[in-house]
Protein backbone atom coordinates (compact mmCIF):
# COMPACT_ATOMS: atom_id res chain seq x y z
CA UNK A 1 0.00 0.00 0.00
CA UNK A 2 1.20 3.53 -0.78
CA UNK A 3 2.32 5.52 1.81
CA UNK A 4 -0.25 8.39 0.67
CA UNK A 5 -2.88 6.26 1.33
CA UNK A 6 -1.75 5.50 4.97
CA UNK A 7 -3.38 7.26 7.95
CA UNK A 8 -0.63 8.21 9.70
CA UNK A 9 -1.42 8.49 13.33
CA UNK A 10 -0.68 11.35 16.49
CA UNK A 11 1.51 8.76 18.38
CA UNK A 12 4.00 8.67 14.66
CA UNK A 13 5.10 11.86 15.81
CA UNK A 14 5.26 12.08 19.26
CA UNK A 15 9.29 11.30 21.09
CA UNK A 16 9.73 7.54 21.68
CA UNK A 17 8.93 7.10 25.81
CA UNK A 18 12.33 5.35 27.57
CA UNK A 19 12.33 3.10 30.94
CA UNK A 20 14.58 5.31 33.58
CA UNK A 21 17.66 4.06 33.31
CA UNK A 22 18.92 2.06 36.41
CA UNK A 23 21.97 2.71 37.62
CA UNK A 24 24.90 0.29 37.09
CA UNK A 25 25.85 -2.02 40.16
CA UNK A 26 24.02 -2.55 43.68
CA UNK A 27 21.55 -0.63 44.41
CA UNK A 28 22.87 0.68 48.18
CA UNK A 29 20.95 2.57 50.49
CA UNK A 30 21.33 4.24 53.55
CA UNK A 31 18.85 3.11 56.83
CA UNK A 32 16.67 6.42 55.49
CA UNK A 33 16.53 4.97 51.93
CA UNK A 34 13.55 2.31 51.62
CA UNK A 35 11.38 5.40 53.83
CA UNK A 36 12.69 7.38 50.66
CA UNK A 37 11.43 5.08 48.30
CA UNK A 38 8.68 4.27 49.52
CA UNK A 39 7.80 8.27 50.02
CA UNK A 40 8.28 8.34 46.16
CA UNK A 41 5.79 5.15 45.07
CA UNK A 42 3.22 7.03 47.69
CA UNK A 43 3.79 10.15 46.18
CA UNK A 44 3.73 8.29 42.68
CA UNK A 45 0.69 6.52 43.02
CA UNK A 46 -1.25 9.31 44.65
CA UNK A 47 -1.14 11.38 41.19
CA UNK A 48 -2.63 8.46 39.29
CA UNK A 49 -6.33 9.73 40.07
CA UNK A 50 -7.06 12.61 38.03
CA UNK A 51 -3.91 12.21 35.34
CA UNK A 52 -4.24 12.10 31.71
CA UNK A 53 -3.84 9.17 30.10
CA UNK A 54 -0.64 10.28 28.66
CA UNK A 55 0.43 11.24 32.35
CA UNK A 56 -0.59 7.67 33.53
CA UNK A 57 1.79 6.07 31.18
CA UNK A 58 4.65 8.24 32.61
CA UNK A 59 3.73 7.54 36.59
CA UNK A 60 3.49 4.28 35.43
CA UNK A 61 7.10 4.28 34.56
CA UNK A 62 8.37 6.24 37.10
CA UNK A 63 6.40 3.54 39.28
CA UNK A 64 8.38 0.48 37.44
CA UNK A 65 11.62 2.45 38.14
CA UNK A 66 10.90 3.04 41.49
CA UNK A 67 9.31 -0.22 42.41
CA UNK A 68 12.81 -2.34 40.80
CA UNK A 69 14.65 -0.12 43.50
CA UNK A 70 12.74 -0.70 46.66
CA UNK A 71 13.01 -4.88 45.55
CA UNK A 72 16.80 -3.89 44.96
CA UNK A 73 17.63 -1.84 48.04
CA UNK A 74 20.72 -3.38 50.13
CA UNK A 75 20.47 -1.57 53.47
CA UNK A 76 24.59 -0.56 54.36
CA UNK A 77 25.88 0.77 57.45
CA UNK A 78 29.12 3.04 57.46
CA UNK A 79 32.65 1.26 57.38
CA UNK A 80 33.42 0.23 61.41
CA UNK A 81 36.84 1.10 60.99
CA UNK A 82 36.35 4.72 60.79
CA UNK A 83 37.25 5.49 57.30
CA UNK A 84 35.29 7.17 54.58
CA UNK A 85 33.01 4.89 52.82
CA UNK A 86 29.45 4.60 52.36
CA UNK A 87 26.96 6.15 54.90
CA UNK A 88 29.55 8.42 56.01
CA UNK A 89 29.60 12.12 56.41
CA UNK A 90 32.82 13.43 55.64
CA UNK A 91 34.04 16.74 56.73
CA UNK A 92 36.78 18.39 54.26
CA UNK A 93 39.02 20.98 53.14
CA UNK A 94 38.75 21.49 49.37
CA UNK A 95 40.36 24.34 47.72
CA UNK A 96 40.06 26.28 50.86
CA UNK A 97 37.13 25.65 51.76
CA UNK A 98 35.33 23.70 54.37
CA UNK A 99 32.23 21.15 53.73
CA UNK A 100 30.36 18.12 55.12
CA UNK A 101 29.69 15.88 52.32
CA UNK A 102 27.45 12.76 53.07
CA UNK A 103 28.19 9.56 50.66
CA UNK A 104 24.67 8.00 50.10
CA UNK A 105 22.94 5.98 47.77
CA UNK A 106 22.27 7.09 44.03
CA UNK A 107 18.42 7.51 45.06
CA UNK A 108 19.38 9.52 47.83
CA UNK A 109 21.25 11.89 46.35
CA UNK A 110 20.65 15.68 46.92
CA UNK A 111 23.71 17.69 45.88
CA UNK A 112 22.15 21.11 47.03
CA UNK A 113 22.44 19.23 50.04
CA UNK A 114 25.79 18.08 49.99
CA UNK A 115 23.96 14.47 49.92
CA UNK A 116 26.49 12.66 47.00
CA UNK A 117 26.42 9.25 45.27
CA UNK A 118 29.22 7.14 46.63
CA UNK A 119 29.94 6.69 42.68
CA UNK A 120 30.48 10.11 41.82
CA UNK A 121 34.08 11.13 41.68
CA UNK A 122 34.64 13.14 44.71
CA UNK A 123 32.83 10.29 46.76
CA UNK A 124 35.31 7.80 44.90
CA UNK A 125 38.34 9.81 45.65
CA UNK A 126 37.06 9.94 49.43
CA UNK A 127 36.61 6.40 50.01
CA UNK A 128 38.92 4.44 51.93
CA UNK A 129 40.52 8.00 53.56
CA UNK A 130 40.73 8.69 57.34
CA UNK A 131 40.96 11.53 59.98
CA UNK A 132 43.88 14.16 58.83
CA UNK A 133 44.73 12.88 55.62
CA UNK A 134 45.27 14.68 52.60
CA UNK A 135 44.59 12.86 48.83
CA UNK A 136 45.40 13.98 45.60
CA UNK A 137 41.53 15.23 43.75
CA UNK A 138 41.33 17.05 39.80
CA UNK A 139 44.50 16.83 39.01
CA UNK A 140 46.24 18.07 42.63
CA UNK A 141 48.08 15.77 44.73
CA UNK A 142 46.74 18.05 48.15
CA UNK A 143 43.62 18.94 47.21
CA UNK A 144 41.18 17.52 49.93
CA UNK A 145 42.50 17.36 53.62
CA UNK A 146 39.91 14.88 55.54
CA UNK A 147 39.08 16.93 58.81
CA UNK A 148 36.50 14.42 60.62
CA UNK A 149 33.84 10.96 59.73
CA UNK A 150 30.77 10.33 61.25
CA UNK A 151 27.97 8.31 60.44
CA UNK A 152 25.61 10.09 58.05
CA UNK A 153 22.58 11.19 59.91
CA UNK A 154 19.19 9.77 60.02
């Protein structure tokens, strides 16, 4: 059949719709992270009633998303030893200034916050580090100087 003949149809043109990517590896979460997730599916599942149909379809994906993370979630407490790692806050000296940085989960994240992925770089380069030392960070060999670790808070 000839294409002139063909109805096309609205969804031809619309953008393809995408799953939400998961991120790569475990899926670890701080003892505040399935209350975080399972804020989101509430909050998710409350705007069902009343969307468009075209709205459904994307709660509904956010809902898949967020529904393969709570099954996923692997509660982790901070290291015992001390050192940076995950579910740590992290207070540090970088380029002359001071900050608490808090290494969470990727669902947890809120960088306004200073709440990081412990897979983003600075997180990465933290890892591992304890009281009073300094590691090398973008290209410096002294750029962060570790000032104290505690457990991130609740």
């Amino acid at each position: 059949m000839s294409v002139a003949f063909r109805r096309e149809s609205d969804e031809e043109h619309l953008e393809p719709k995408f799953e939400l990517p998961i991120p790569a590896g475990p899926n670890l979460v701080t003892a505040r992270g399935p209350a975080l997730i399972a804020a989101r599916i509430a909050a998710l599942e409350a705007r069902i009633d009343g969307a468009s149909e075209t709205g459904i379809l994307e709660i509904r994906r956010d809902l898949r998303y967020w529904n393969t993370r709570r099954a996923t979630a692997v509660v982790t407490t901070p290291p015992a030893d001390g050192t940076v790692g995950f579910g740590t806050s992290v207070t540090i000296r970088l380029a002359g200034k001071v900050r608490t940085i808090a290494l969470v989960g990727d669902d947890e994240t809120d960088p306004a916050a200073d709440r990081i992925a412990y897979t983003a770089p600075l997180a990465r380069a933290l890892i591992g580090a304890e009281v009073g030392e300094t590691l090398p960070f973008n290209g410096r060999d002294d750029a962060i100087e570790i000032l104290a670790i505690t457990p991130v808070d609740h």
